[in-house]
C-alpha atoms as a PDB file:
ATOM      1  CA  UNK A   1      16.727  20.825  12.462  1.00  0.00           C
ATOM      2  CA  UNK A   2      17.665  17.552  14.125  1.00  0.00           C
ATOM      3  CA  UNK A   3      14.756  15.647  15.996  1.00  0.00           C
ATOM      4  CA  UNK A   4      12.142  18.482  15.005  1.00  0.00           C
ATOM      5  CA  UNK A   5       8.467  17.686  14.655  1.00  0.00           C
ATOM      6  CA  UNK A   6       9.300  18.004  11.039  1.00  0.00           C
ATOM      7  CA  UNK A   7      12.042  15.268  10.533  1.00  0.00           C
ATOM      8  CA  UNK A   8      10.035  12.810  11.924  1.00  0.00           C
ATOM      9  CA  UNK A   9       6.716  13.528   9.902  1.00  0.00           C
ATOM     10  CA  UNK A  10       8.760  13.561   6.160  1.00  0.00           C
ATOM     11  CA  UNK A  11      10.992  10.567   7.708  1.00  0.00           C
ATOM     12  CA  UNK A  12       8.248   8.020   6.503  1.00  0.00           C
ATOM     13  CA  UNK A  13       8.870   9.528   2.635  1.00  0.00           C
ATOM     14  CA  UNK A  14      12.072   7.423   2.354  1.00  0.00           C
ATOM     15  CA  UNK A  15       9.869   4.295   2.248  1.00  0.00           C
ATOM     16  CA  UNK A  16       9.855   2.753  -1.335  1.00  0.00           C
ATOM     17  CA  UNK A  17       8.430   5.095  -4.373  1.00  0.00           C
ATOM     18  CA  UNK A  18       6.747   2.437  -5.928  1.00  0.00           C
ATOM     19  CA  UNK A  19       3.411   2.580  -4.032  1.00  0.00           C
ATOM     20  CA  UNK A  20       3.065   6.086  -4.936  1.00  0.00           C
ATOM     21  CA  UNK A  21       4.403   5.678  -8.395  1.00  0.00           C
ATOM     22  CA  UNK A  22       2.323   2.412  -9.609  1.00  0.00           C
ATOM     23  CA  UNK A  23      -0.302   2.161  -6.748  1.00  0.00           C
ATOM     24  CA  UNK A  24      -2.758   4.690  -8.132  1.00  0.00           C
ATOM     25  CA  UNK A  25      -3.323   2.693 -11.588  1.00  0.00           C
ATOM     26  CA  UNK A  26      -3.481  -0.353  -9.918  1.00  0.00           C
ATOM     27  CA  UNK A  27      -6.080   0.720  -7.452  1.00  0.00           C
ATOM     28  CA  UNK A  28      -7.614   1.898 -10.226  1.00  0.00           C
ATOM     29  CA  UNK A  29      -7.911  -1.062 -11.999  1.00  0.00           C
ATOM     30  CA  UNK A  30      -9.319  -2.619  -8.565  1.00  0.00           C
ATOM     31  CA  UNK A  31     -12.174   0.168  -8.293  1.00  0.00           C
ATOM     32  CA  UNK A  32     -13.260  -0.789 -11.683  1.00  0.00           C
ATOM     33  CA  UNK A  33     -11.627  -3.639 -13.625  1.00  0.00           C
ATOM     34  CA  UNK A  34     -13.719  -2.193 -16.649  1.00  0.00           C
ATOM     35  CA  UNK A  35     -13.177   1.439 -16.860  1.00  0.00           C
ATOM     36  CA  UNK A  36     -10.381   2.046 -14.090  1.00  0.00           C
ATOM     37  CA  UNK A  37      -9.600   5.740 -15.560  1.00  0.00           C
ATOM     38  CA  UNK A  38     -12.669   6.635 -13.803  1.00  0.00           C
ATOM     39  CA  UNK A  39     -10.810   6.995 -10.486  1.00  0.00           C
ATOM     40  CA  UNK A  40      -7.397   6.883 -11.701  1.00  0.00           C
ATOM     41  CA  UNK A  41      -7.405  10.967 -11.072  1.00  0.00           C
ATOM     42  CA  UNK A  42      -8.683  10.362  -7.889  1.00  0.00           C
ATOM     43  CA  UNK A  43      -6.156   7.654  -6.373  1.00  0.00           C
ATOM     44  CA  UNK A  44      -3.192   9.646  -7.737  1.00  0.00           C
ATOM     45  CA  UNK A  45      -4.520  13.425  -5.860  1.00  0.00           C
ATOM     46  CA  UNK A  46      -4.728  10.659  -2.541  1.00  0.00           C
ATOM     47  CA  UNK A  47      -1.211   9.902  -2.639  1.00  0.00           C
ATOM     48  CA  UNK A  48       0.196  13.336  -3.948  1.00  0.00           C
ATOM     49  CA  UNK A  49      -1.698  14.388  -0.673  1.00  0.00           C
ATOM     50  CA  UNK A  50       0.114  11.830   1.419  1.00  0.00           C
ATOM     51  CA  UNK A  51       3.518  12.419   0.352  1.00  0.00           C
ATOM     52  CA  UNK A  52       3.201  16.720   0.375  1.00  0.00           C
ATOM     53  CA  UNK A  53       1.093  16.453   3.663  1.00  0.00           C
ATOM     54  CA  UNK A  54       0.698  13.493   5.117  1.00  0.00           C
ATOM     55  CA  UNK A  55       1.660  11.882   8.297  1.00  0.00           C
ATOM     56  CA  UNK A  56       3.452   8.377   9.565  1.00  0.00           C
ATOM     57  CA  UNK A  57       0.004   7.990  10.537  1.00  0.00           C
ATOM     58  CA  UNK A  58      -2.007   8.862   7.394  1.00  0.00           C
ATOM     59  CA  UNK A  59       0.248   6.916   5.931  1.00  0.00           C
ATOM     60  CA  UNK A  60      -0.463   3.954   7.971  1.00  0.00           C
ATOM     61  CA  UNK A  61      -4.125   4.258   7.681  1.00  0.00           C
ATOM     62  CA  UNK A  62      -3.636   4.482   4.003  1.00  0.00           C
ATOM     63  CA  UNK A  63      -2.087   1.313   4.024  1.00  0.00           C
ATOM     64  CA  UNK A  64      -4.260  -0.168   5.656  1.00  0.00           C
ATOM     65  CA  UNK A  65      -6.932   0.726   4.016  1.00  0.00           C
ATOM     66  CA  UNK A  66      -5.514  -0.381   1.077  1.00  0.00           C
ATOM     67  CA  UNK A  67      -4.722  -3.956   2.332  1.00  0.00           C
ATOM     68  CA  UNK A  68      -8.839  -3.998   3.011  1.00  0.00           C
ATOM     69  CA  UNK A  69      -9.086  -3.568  -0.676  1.00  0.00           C
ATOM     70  CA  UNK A  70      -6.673  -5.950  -2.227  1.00  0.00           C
ATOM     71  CA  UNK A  71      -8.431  -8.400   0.106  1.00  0.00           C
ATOM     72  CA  UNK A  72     -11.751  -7.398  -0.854  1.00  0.00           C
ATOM     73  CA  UNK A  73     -10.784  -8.044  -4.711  1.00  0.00           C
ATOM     74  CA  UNK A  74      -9.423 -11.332  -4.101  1.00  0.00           C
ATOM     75  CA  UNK A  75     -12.484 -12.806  -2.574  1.00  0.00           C
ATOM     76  CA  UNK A  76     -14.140 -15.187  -4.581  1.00  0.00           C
ATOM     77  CA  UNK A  77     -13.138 -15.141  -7.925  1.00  0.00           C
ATOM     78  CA  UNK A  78     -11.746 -12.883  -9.292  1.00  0.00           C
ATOM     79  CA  UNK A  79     -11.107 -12.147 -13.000  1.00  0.00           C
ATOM     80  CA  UNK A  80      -6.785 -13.028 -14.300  1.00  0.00           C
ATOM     81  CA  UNK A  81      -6.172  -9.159 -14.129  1.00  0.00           C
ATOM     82  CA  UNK A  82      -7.756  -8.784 -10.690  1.00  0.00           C
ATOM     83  CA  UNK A  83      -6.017 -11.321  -9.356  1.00  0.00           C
ATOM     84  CA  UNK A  84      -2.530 -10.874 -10.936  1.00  0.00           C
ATOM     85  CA  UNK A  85      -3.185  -6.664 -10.044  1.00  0.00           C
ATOM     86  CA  UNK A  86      -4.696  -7.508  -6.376  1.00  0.00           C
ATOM     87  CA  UNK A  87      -1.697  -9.788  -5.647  1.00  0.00           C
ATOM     88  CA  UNK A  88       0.736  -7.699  -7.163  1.00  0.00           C
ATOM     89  CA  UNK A  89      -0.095  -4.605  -4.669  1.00  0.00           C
ATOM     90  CA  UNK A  90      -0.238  -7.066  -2.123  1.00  0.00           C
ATOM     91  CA  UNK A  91       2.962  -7.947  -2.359  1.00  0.00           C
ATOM     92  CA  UNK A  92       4.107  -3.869  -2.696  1.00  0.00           C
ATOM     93  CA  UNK A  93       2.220  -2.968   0.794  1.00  0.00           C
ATOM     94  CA  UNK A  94       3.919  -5.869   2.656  1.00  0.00           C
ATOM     95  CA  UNK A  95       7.004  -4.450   1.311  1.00  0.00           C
ATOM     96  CA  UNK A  96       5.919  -1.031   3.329  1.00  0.00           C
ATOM     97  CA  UNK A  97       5.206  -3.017   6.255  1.00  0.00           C
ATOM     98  CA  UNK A  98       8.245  -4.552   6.518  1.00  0.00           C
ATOM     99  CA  UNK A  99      10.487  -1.824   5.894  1.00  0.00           C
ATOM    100  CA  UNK A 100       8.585   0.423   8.227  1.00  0.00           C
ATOM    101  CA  UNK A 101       9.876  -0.199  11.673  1.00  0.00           C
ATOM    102  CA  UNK A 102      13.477   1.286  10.116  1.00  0.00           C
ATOM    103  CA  UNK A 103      12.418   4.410   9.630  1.00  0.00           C
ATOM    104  CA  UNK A 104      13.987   6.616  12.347  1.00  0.00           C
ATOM    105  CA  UNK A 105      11.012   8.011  15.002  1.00  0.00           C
ATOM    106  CA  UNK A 106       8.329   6.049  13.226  1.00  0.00           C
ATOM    107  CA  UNK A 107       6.426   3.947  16.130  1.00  0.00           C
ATOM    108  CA  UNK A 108       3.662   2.839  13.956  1.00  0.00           C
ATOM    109  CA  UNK A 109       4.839  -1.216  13.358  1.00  0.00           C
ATOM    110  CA  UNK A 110       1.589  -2.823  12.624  1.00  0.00           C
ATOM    111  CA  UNK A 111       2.034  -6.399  12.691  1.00  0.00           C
ATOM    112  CA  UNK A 112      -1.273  -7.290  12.573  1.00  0.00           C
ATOM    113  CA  UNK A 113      -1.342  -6.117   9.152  1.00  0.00           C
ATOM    114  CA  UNK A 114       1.663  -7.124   8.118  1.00  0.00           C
ATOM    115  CA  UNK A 115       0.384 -11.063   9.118  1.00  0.00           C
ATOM    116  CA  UNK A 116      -2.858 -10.273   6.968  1.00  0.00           C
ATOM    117  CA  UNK A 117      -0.991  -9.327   4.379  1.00  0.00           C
ATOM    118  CA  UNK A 118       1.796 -12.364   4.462  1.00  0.00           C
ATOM    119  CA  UNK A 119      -1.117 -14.607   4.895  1.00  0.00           C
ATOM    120  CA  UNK A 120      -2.892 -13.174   1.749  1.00  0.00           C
ATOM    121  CA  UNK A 121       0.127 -13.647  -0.570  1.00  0.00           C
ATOM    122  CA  UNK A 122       0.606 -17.167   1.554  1.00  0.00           C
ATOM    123  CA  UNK A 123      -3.310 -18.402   0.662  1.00  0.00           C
ATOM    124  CA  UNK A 124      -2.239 -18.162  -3.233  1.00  0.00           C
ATOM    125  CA  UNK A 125       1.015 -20.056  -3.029  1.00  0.00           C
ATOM    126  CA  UNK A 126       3.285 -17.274  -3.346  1.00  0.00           C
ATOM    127  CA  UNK A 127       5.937 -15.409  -1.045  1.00  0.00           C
ATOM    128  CA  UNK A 128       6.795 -11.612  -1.685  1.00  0.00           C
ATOM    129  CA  UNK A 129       9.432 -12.271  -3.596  1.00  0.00           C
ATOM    130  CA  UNK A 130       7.393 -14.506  -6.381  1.00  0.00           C
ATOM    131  CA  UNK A 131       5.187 -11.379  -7.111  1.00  0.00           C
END
């Protein structure tokens, strides 16, 4: 059906795959640089969950929950990996931002984060497209 409650929660799944596809080894990596297989199990069961039963706005939250962390990681100094891996998912959530506001019904533009996230990738001399 057209316009059902239903179209408009699954509408958000034709964002990107490569959050959902990368994202969980690379969060990984950010829970624990040394040993990130330790949660590796965990991040991927979070996103299988968001894509079989999430929402625009689980999503949303998701996201920005994970822009807290990639922040988080790049304060102070971080080790090469860290820092390559932080700015590299960085650079992969902006790319949800930005792409959000086409998806049809979705009301859930968050510019605040998107700015955060630009201004992130800006503080390290890079734009999206150098990551």
């Amino acid at each position: 059906m057209t316009g059902s409650r239903r179209d408009r929660l699954d509408a958000w799944l034709f964002l990107p795959p490569e959050l959902e596809r990368e994202g969980p080894a690379l969060f990984a990596l950010l829970d624990d640089p040394a040993a990130p297989e330790r949660t590796l199990a965990e991040r991927q069961r979070e996103v299988e969950e968001l894509v079989l039963a999430g929402t625009p706005e689980r999503w949303q939250s998701y996201l920005r929950a994970r822009g807290e962390q990639v922040r988080a990681a790049l304060a102070g100094d971080p080790a090469p990996a860290v820092r390559s891996t932080a700015l590299h998912l960085t650079a992969m959530l902006l790319e949800q931002q930005l792409l959000a506001p086409g998806v049809p019904n979705w009301q859930l533009t968050d510019h605040a984060e998107r700015a955060r996230l630009e201004a992130v990738l800006r503080d390290h001399g890079l734009a999206i497209d150098d990551v």
